[in-house]
C-alpha atoms as a PDB file:
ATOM      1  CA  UNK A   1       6.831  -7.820  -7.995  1.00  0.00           C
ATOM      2  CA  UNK A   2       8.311  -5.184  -5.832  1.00  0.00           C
ATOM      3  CA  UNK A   3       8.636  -3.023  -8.642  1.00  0.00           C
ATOM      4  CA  UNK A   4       4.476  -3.470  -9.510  1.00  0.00           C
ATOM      5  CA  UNK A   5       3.701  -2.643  -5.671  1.00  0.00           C
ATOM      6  CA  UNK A   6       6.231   0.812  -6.149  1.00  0.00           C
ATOM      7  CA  UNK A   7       4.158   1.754  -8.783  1.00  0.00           C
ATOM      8  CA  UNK A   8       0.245   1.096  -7.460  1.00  0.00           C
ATOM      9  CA  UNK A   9       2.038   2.988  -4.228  1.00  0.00           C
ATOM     10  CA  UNK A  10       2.496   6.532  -6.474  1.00  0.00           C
ATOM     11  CA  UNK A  11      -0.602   5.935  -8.784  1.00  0.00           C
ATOM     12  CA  UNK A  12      -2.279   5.342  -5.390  1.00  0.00           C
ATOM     13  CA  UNK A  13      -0.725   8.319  -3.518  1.00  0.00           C
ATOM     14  CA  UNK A  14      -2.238  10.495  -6.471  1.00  0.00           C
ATOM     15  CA  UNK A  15      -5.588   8.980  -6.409  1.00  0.00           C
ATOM     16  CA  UNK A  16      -5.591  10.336  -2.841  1.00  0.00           C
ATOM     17  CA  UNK A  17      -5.026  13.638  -4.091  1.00  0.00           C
ATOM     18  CA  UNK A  18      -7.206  13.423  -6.584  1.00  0.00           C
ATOM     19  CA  UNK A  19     -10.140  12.452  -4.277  1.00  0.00           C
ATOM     20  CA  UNK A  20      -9.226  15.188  -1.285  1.00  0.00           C
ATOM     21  CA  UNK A  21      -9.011  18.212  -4.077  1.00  0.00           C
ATOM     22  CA  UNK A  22     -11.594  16.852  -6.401  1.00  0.00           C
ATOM     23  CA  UNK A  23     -14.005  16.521  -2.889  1.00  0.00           C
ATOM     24  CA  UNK A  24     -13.003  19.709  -1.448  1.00  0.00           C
ATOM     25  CA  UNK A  25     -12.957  21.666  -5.127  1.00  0.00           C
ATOM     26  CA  UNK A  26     -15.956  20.221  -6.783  1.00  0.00           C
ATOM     27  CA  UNK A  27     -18.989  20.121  -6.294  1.00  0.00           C
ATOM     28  CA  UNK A  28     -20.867  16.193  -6.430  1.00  0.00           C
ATOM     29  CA  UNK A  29     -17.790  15.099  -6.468  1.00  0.00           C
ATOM     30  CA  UNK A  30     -18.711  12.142  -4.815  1.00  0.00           C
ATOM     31  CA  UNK A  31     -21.670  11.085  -7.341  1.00  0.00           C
ATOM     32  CA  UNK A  32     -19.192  11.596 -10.799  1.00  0.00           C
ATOM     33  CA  UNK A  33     -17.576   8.663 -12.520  1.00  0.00           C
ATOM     34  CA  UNK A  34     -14.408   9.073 -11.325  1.00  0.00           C
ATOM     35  CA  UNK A  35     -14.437   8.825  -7.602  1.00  0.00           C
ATOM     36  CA  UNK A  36     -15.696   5.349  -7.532  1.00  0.00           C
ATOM     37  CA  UNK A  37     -12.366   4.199  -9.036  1.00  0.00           C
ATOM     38  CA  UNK A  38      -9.693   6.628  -8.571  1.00  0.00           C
ATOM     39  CA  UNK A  39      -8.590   4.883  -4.958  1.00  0.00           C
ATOM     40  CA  UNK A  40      -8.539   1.715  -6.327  1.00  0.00           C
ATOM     41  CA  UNK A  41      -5.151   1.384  -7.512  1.00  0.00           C
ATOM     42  CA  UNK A  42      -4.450   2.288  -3.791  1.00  0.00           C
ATOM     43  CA  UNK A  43      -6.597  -0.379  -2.395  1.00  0.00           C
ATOM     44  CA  UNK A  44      -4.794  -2.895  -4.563  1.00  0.00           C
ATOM     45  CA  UNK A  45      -1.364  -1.928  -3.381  1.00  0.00           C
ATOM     46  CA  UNK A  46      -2.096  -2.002   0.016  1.00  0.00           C
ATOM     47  CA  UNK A  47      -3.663  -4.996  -0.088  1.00  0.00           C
ATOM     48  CA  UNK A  48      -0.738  -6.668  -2.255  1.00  0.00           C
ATOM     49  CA  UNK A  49       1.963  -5.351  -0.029  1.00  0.00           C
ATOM     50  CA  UNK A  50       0.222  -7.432   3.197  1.00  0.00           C
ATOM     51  CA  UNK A  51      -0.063 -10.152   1.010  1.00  0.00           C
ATOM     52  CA  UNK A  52       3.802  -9.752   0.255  1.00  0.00           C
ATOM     53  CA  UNK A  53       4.736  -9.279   3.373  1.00  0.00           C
ATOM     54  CA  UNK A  54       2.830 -12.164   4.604  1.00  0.00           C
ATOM     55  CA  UNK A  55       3.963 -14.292   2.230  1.00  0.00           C
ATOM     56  CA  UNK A  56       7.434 -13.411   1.770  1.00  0.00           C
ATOM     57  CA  UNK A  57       8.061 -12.064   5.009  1.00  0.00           C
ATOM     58  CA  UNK A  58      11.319 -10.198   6.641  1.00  0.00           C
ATOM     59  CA  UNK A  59      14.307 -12.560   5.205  1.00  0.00           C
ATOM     60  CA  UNK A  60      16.838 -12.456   8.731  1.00  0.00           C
ATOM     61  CA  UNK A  61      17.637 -15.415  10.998  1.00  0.00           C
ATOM     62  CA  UNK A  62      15.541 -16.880  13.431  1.00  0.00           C
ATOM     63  CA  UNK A  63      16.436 -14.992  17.009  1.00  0.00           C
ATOM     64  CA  UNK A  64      14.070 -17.116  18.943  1.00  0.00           C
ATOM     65  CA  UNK A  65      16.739 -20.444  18.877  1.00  0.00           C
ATOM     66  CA  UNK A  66      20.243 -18.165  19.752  1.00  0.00           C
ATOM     67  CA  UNK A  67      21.744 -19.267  23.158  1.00  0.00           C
ATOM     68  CA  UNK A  68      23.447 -17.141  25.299  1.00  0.00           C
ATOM     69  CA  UNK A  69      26.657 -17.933  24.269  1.00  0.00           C
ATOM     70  CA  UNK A  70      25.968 -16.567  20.751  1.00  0.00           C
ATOM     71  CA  UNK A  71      23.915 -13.473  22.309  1.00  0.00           C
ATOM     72  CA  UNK A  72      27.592 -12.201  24.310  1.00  0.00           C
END
């Protein structure tokens, strides 16, 4: 899954690119085709790595139970 969330990150990273220099270096940019879907493989990754995260969460042991014994 990790591996599927690594690759919408760089598909998404060059959708980004693709909309700032496709905005900035053509004209109605905005009204073609293309810009209605080339962020979207960003929008899925960052929504799937919050979901992972969320759901799988940071895997270390729970600090809030250590006494101070264990702490020194």
């Amino acid at each position: 899954m990790t591996r599927i969330l690594g690759l919408l990150l760089m598909a998404g990273c060059f959708g980004y690119l693709i909309d700032f220099f496709g905005s900035v270096l053509v004209t109605g940019y905005p009204e073609t085709a293309i810009a209605r879907f080339v962020t979207l493989p960003a929008s899925l990754e960052e929504i799937g790595t919050c979901l992972w995260l969320l759901l799988m969460g940071v895997h270390e042991p729970n600090r809030l139970f250590v006494s101070a014994r264990d702490a020194a």
